[in-house]
PDB file of N, CA and C in Angstrom:
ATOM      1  N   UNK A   1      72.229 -35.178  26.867  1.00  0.00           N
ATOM      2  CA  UNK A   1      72.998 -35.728  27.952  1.00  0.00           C
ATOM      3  C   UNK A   1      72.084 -36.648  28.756  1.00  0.00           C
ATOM      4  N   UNK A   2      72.518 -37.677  29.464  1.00  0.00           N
ATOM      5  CA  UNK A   2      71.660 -38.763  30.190  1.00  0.00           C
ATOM      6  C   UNK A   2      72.724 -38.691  31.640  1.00  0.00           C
ATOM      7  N   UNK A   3      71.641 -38.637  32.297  1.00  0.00           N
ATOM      8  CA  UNK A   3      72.331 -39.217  34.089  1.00  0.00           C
ATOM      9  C   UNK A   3      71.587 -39.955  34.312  1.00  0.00           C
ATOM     10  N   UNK A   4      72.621 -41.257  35.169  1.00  0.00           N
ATOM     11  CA  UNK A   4      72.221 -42.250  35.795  1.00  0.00           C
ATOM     12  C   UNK A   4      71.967 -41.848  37.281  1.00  0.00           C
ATOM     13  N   UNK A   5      71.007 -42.218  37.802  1.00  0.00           N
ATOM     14  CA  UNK A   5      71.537 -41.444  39.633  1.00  0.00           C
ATOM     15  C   UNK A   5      70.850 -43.001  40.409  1.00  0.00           C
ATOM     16  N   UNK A   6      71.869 -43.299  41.337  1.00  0.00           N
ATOM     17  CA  UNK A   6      72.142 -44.414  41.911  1.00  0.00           C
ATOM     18  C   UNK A   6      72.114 -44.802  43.482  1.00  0.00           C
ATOM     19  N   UNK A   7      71.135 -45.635  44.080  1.00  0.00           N
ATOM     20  CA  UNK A   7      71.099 -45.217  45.420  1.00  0.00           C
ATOM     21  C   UNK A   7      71.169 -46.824  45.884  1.00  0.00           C
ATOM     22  N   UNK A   8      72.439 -46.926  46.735  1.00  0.00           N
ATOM     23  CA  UNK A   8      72.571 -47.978  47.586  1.00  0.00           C
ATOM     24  C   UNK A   8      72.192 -48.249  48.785  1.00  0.00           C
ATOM     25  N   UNK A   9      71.545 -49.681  49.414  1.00  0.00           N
ATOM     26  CA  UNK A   9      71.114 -49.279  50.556  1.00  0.00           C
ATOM     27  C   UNK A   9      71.212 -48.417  51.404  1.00  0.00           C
ATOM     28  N   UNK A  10      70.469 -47.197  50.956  1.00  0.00           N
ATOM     29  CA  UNK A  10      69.664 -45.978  51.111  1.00  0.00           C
ATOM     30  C   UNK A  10      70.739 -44.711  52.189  1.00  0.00           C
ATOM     31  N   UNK A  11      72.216 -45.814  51.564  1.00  0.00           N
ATOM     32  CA  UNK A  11      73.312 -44.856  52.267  1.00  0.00           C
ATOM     33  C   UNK A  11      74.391 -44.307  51.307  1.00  0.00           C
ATOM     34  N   UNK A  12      74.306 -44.800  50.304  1.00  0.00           N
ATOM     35  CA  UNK A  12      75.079 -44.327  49.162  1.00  0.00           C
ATOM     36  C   UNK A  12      74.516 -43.811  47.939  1.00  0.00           C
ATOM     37  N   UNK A  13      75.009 -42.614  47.171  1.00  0.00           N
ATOM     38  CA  UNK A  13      74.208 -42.071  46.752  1.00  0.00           C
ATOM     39  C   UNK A  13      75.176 -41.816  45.058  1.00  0.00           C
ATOM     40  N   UNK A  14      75.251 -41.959  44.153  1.00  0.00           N
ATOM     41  CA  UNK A  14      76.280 -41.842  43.110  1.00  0.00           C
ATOM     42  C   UNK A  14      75.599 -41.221  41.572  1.00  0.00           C
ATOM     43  N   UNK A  15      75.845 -40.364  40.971  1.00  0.00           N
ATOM     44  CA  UNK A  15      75.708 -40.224  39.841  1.00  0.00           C
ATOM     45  C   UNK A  15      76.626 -40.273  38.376  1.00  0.00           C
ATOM     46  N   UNK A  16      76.428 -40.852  37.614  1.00  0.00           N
ATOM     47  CA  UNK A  16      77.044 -40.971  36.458  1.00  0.00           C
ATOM     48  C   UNK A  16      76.491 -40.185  34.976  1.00  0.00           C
ATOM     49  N   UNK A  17      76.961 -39.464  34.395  1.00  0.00           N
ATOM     50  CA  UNK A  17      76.880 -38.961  33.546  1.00  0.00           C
ATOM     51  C   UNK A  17      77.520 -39.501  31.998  1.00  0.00           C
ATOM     52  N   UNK A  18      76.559 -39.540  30.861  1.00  0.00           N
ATOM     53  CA  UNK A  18      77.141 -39.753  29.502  1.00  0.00           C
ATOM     54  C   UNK A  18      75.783 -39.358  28.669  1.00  0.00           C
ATOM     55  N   UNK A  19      77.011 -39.567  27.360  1.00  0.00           N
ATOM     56  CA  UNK A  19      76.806 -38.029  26.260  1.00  0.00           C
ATOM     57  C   UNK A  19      75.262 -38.882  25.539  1.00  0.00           C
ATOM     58  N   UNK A  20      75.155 -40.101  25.312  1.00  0.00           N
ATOM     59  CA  UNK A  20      74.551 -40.643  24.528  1.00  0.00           C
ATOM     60  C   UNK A  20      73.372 -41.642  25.311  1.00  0.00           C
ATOM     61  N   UNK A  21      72.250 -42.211  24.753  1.00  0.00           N
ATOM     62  CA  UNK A  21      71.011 -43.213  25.828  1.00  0.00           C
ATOM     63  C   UNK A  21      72.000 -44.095  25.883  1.00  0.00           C
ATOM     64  N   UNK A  22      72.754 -44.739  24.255  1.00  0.00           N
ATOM     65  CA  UNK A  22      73.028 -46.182  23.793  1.00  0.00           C
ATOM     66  C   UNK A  22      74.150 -46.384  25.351  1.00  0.00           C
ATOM     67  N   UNK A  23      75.360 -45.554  25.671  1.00  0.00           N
ATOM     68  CA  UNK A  23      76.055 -45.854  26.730  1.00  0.00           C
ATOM     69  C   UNK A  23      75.370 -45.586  27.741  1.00  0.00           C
ATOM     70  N   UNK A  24      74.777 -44.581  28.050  1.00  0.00           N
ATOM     71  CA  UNK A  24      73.674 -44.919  29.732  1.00  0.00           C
ATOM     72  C   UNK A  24      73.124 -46.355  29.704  1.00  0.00           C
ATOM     73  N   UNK A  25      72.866 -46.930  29.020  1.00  0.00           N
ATOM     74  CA  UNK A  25      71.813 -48.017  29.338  1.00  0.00           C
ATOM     75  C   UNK A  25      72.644 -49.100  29.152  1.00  0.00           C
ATOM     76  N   UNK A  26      73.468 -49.286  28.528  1.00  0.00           N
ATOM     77  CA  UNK A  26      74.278 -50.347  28.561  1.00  0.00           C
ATOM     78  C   UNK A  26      75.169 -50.547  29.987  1.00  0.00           C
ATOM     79  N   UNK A  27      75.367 -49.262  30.818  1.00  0.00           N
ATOM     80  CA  UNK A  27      76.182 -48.925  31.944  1.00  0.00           C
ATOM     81  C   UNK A  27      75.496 -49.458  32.937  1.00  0.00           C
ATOM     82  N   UNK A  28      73.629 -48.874  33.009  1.00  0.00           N
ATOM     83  CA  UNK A  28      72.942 -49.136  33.710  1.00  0.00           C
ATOM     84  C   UNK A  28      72.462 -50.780  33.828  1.00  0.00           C
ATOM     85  N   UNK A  29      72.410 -51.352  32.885  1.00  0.00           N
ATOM     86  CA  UNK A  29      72.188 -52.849  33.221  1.00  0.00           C
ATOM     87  C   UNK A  29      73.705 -53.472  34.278  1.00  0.00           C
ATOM     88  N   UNK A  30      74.689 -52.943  33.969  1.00  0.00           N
ATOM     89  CA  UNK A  30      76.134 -53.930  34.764  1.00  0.00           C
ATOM     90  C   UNK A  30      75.889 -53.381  36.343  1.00  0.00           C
ATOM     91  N   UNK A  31      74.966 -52.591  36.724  1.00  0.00           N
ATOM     92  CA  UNK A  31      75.672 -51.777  37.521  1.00  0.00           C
ATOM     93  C   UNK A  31      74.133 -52.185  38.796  1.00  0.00           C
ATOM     94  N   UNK A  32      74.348 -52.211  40.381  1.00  0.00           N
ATOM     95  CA  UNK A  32      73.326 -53.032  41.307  1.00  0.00           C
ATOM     96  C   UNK A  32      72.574 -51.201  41.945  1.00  0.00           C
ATOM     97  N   UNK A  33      71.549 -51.740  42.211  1.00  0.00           N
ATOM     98  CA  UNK A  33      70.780 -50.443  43.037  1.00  0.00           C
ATOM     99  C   UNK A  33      69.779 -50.311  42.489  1.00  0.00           C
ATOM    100  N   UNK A  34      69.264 -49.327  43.448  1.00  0.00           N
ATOM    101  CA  UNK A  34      67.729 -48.416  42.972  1.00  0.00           C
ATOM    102  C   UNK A  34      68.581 -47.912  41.887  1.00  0.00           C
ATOM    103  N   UNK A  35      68.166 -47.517  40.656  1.00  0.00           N
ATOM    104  CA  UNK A  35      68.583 -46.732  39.452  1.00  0.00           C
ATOM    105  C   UNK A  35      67.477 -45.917  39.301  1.00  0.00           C
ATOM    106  N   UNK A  36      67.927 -44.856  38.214  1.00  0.00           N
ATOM    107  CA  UNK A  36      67.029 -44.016  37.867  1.00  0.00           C
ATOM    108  C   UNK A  36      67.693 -43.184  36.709  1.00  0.00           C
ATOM    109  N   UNK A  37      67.069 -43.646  35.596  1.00  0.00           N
ATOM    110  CA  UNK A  37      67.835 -43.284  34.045  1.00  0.00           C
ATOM    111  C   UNK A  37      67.129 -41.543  33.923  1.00  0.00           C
ATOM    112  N   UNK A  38      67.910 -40.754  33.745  1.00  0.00           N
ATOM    113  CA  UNK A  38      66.944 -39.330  33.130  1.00  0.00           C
ATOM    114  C   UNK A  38      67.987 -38.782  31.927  1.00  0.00           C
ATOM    115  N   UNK A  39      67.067 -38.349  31.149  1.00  0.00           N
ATOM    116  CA  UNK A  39      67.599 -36.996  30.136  1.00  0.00           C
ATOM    117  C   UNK A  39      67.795 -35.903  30.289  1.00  0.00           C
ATOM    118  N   UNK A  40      68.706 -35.414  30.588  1.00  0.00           N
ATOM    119  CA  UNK A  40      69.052 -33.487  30.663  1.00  0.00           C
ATOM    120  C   UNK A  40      68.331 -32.902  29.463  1.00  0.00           C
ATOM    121  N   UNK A  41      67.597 -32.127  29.383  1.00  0.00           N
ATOM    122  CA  UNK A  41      67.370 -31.140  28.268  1.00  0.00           C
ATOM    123  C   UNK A  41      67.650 -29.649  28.337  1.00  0.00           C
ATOM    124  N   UNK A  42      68.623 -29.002  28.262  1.00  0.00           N
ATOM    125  CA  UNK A  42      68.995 -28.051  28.173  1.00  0.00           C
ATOM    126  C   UNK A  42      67.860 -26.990  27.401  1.00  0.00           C
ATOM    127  N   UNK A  43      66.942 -25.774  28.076  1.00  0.00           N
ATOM    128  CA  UNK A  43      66.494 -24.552  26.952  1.00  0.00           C
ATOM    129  C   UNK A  43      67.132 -24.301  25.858  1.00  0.00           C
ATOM    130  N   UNK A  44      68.437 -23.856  26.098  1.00  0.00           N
ATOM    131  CA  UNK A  44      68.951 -23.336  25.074  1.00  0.00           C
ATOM    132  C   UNK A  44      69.634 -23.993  24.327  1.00  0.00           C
ATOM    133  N   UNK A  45      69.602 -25.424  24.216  1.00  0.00           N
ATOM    134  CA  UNK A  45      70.096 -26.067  23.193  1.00  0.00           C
ATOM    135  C   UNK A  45      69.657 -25.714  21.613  1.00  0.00           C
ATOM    136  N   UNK A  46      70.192 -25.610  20.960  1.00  0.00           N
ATOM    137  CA  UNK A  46      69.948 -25.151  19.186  1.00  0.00           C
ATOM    138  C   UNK A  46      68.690 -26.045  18.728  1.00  0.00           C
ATOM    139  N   UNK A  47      68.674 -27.313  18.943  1.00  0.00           N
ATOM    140  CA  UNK A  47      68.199 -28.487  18.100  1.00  0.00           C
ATOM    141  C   UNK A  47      66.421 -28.358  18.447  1.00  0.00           C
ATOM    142  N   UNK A  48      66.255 -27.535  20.290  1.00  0.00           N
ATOM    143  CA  UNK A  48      64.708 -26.938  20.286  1.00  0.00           C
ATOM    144  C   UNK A  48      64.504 -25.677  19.739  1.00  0.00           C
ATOM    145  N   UNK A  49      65.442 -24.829  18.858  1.00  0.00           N
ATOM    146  CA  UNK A  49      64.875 -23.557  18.194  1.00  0.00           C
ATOM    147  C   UNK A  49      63.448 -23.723  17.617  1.00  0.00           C
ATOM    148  N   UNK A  50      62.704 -22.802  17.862  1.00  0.00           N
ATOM    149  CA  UNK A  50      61.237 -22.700  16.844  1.00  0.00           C
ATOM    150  C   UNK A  50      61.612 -22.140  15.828  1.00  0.00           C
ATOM    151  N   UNK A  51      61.357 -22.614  14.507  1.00  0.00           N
ATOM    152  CA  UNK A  51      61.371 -22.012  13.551  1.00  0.00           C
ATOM    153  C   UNK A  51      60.071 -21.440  13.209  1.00  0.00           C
ATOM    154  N   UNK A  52      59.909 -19.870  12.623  1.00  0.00           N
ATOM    155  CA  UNK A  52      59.286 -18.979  12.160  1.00  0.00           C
ATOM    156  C   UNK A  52      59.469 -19.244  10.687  1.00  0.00           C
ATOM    157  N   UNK A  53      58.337 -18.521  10.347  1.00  0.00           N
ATOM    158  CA  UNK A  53      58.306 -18.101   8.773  1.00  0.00           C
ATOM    159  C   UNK A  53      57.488 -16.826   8.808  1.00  0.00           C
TER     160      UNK A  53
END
């Protein structure tokens, strides 16, 4: 997951959320402000399991 978090002269404050970078960043260029692109990484997502042997 990617959030955009968005701060307008330093009185407005907005976040946007999407599933993929390719649509965050395409969103984030149309869009005016301080920006600030981040990645959610969830612990318990499957895809960081350690695999053992």
């Amino acid at each position: 997951m990617w959030n955009i978090t968005v701060f307008n002269n330093g009185k407005d404050l907005r976040m946007y959320e999407f599933n993929t970078e390719k649509e965050a960043k395409k969103f984030l260029e149309s869009i005016q402000g301080n920006k600030i692109l981040t990645q959610i990484v969830y612990f318990n997502d499957p895809c960081f399991d350690l695999v053992t042997n």
